[in-house]
C-alpha atoms as a PDB file:
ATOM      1  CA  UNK A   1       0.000   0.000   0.000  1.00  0.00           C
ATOM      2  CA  UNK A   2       1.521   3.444  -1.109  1.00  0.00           C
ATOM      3  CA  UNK A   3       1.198   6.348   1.289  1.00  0.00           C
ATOM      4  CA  UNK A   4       0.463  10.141   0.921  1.00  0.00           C
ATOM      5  CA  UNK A   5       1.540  13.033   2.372  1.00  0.00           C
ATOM      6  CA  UNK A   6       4.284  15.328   2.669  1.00  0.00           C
ATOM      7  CA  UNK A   7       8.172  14.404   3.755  1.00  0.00           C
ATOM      8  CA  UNK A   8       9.480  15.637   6.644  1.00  0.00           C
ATOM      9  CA  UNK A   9      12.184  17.923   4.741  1.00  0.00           C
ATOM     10  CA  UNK A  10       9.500  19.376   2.083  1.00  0.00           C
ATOM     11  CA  UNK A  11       7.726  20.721   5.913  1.00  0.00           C
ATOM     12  CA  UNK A  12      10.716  22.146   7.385  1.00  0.00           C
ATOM     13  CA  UNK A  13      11.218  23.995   3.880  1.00  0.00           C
ATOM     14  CA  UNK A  14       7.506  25.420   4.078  1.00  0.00           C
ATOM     15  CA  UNK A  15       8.357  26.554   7.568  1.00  0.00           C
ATOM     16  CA  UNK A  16      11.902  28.147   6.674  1.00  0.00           C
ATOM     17  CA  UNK A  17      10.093  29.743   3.386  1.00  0.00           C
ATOM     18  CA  UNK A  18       7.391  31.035   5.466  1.00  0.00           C
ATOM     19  CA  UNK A  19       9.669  32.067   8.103  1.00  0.00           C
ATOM     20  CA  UNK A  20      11.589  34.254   5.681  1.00  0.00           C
ATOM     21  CA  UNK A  21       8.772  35.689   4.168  1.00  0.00           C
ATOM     22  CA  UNK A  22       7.789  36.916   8.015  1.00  0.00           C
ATOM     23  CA  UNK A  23      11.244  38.392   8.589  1.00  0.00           C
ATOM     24  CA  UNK A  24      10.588  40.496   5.699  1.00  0.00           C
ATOM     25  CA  UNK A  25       6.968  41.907   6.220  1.00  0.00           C
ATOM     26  CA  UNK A  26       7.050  42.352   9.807  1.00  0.00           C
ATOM     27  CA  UNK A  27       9.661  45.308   9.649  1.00  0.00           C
ATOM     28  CA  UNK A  28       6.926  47.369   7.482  1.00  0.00           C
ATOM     29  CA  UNK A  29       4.007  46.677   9.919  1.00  0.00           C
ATOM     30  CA  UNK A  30       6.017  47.671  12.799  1.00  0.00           C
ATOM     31  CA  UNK A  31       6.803  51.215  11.272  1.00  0.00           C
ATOM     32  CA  UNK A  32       3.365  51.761  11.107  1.00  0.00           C
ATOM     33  CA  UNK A  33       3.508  53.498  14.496  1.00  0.00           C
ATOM     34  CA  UNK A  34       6.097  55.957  13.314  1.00  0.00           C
ATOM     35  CA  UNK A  35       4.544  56.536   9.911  1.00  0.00           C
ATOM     36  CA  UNK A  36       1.495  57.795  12.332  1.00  0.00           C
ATOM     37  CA  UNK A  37       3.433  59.798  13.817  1.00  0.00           C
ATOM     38  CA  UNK A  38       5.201  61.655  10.814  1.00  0.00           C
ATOM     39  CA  UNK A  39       1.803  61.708   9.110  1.00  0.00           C
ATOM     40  CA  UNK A  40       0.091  63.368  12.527  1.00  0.00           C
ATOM     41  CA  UNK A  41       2.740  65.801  12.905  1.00  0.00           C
ATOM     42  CA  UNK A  42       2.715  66.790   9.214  1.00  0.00           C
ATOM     43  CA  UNK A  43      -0.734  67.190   9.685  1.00  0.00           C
ATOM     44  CA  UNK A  44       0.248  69.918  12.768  1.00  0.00           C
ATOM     45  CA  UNK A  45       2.619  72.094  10.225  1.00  0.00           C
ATOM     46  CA  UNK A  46      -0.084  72.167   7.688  1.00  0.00           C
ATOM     47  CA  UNK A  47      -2.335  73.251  10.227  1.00  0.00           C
ATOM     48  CA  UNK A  48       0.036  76.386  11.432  1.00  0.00           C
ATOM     49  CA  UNK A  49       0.969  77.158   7.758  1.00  0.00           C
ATOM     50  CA  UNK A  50      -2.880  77.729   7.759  1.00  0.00           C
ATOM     51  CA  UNK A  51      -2.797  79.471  10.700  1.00  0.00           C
ATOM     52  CA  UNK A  52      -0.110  82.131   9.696  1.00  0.00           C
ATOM     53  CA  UNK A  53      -1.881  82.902   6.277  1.00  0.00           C
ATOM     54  CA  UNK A  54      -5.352  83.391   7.993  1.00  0.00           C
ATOM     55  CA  UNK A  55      -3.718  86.125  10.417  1.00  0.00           C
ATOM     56  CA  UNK A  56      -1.863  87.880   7.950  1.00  0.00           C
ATOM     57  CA  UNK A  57      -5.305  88.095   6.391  1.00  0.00           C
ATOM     58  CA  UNK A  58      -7.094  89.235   8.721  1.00  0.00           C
ATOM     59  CA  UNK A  59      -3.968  91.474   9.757  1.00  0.00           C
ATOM     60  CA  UNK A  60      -4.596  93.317   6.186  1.00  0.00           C
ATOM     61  CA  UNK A  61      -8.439  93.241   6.510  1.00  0.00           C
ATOM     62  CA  UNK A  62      -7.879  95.482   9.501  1.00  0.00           C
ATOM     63  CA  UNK A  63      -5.843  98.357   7.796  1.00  0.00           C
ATOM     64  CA  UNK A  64      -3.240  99.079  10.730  1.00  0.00           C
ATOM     65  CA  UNK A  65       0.093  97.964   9.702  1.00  0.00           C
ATOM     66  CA  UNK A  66       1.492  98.710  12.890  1.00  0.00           C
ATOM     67  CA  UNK A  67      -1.064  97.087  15.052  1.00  0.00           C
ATOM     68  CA  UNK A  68       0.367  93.731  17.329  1.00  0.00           C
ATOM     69  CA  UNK A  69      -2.083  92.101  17.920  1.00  0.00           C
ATOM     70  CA  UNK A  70      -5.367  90.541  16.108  1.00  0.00           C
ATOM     71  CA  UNK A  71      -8.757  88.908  17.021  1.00  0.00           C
ATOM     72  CA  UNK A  72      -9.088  85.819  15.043  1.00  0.00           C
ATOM     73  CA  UNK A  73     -12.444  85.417  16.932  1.00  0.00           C
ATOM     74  CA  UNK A  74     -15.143  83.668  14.966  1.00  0.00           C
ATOM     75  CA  UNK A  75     -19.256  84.922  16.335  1.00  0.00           C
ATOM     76  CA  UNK A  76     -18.269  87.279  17.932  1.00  0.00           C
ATOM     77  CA  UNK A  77     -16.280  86.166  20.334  1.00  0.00           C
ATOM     78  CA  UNK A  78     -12.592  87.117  20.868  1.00  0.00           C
ATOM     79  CA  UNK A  79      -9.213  85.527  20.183  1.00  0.00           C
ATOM     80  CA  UNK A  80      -6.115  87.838  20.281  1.00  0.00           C
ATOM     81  CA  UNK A  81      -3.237  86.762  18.844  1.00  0.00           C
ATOM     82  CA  UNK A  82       0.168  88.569  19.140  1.00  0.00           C
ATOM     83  CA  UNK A  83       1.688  89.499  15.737  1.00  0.00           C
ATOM     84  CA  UNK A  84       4.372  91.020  14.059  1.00  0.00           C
ATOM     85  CA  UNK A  85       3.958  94.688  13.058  1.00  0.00           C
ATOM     86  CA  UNK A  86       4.062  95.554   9.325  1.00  0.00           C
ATOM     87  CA  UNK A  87       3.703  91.609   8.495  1.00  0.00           C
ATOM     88  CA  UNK A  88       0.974  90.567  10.954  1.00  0.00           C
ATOM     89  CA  UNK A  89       3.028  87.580  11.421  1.00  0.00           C
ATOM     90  CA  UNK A  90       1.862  85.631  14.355  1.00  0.00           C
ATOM     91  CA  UNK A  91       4.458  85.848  16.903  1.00  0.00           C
ATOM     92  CA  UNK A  92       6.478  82.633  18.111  1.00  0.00           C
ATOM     93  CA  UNK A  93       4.691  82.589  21.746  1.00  0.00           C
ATOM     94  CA  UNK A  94       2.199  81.311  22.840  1.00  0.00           C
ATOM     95  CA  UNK A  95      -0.221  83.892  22.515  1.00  0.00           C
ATOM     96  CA  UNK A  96       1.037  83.966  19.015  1.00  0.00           C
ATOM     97  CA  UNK A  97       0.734  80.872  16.634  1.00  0.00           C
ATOM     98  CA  UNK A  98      -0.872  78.753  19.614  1.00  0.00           C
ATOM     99  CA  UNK A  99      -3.683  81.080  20.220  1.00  0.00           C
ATOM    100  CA  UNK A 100      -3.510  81.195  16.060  1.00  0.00           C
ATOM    101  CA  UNK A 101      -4.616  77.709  15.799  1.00  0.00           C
ATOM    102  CA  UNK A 102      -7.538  78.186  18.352  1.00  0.00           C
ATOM    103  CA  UNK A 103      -7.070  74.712  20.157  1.00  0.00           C
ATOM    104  CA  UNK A 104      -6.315  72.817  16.701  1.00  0.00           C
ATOM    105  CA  UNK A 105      -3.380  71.414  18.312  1.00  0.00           C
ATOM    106  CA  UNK A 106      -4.663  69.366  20.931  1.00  0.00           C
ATOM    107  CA  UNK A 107      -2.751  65.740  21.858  1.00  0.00           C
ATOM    108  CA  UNK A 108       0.367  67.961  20.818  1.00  0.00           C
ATOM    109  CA  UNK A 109       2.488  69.660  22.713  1.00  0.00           C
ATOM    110  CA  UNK A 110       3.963  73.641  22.288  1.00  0.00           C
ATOM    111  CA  UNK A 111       7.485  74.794  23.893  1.00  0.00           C
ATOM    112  CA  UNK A 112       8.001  78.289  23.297  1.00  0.00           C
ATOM    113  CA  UNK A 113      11.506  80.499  23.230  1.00  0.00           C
ATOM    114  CA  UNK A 114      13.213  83.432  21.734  1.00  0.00           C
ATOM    115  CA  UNK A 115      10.671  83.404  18.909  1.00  0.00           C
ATOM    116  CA  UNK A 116      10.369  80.391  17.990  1.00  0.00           C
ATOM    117  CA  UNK A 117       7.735  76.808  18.873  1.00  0.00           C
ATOM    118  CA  UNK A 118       8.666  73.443  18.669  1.00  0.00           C
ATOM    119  CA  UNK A 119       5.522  70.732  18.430  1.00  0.00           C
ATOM    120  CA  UNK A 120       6.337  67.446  19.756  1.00  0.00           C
ATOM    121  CA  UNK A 121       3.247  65.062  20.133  1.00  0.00           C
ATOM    122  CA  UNK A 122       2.175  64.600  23.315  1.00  0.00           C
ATOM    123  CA  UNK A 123       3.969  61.826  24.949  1.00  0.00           C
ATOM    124  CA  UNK A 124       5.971  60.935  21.551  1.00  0.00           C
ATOM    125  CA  UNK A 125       9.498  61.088  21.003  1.00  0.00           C
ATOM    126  CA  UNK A 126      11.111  64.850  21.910  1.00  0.00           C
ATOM    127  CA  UNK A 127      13.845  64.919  18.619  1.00  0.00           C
ATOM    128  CA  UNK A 128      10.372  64.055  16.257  1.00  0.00           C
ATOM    129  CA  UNK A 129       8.930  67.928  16.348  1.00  0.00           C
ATOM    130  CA  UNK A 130       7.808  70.841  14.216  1.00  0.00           C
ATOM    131  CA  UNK A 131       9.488  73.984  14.149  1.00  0.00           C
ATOM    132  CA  UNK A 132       8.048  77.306  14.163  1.00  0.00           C
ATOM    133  CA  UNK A 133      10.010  80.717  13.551  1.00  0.00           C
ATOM    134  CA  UNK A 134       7.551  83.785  14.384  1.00  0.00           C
ATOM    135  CA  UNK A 135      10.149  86.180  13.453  1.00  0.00           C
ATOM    136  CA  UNK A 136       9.182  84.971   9.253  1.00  0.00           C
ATOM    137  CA  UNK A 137       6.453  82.490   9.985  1.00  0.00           C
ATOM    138  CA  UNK A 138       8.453  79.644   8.603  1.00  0.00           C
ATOM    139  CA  UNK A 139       7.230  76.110   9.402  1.00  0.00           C
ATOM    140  CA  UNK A 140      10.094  73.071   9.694  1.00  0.00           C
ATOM    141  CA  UNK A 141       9.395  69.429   9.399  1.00  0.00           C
ATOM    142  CA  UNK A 142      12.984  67.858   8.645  1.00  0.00           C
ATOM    143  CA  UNK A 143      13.112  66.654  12.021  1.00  0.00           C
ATOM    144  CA  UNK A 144       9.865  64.475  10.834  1.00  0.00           C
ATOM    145  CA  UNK A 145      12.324  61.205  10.109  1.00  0.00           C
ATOM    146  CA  UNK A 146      12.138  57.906  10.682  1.00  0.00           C
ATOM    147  CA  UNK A 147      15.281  58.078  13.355  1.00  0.00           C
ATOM    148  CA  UNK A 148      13.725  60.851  15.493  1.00  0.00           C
ATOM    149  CA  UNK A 149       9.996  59.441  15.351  1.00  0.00           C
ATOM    150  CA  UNK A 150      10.773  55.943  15.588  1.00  0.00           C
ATOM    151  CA  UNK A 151      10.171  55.879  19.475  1.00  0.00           C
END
């Protein structure tokens, strides 16, 4: 009587195959975390890009080039953010771009000096951060890399 099935070598080459094929896929599902990150934080400079070009607008809707400070209140009510005279620039503070972004920056967190913010999620990685320069409104993501936001 002739028996079917598989040898005991063609297994253990399934398994090794299989094993290899693991090794390689599980790297990209583990960066998932840090691609979140990036993604989130690139998210966070878009959103103060945004920021600065809505209070330079409303800076020149008001008329006063040397006023420093703006309400970027919506209804009525009233949100004063600090800018830059002549530019209407929101200053790097935070009662600059912070109060800018009217709480559009929550789970993140602002450190403000000398002009300029750096954005680090909250509870993430401190070297994976956004960089904020009130003096020309300049937004930086090259920290946003895989070695910095890989924690």
């Amino acid at each position: 009587m002739k028996q079917k099935g598989f040898t005991l070598v063609e297994l253990v080459v399934v398994i090794v195959i299989l094993g290899i094929l693991a090794a390689t896929a599980l790297p990209r599902f583990i960066n998932v975390a840090t691609d979140a990150r990036i993604a989130a934080l690139n998210g966070v400079a878009g959103a103060i890009r945004s920021a600065v070009a809505l209070a330079q607008s409303r800076y020149i809707a008001t008329g006063s080039t040397t006023a420093t400070t703006i309400n970027m209140g919506v209804g009525g009510s009233t949100q004063a953010v600090d800018v830059a005279a002549g530019t209407g620039i929101p200053a790097g503070t935070a009662t600059g771009i912070q109060a800018a972004l009217q709480n559009g920056a929550d789970g993140f967190t602002f450190t403000c000096a000398a002009g300029t913010c750096s954005v680090v999620q909250t509870g993430g990685p401190a070297a994976c951060l956004v960089s904020y320069a009130g003096a020309t409104g300049t937004v930086t993501t090259t920290a946003l890399t895989a070695a910095n936001c890989g924690g």
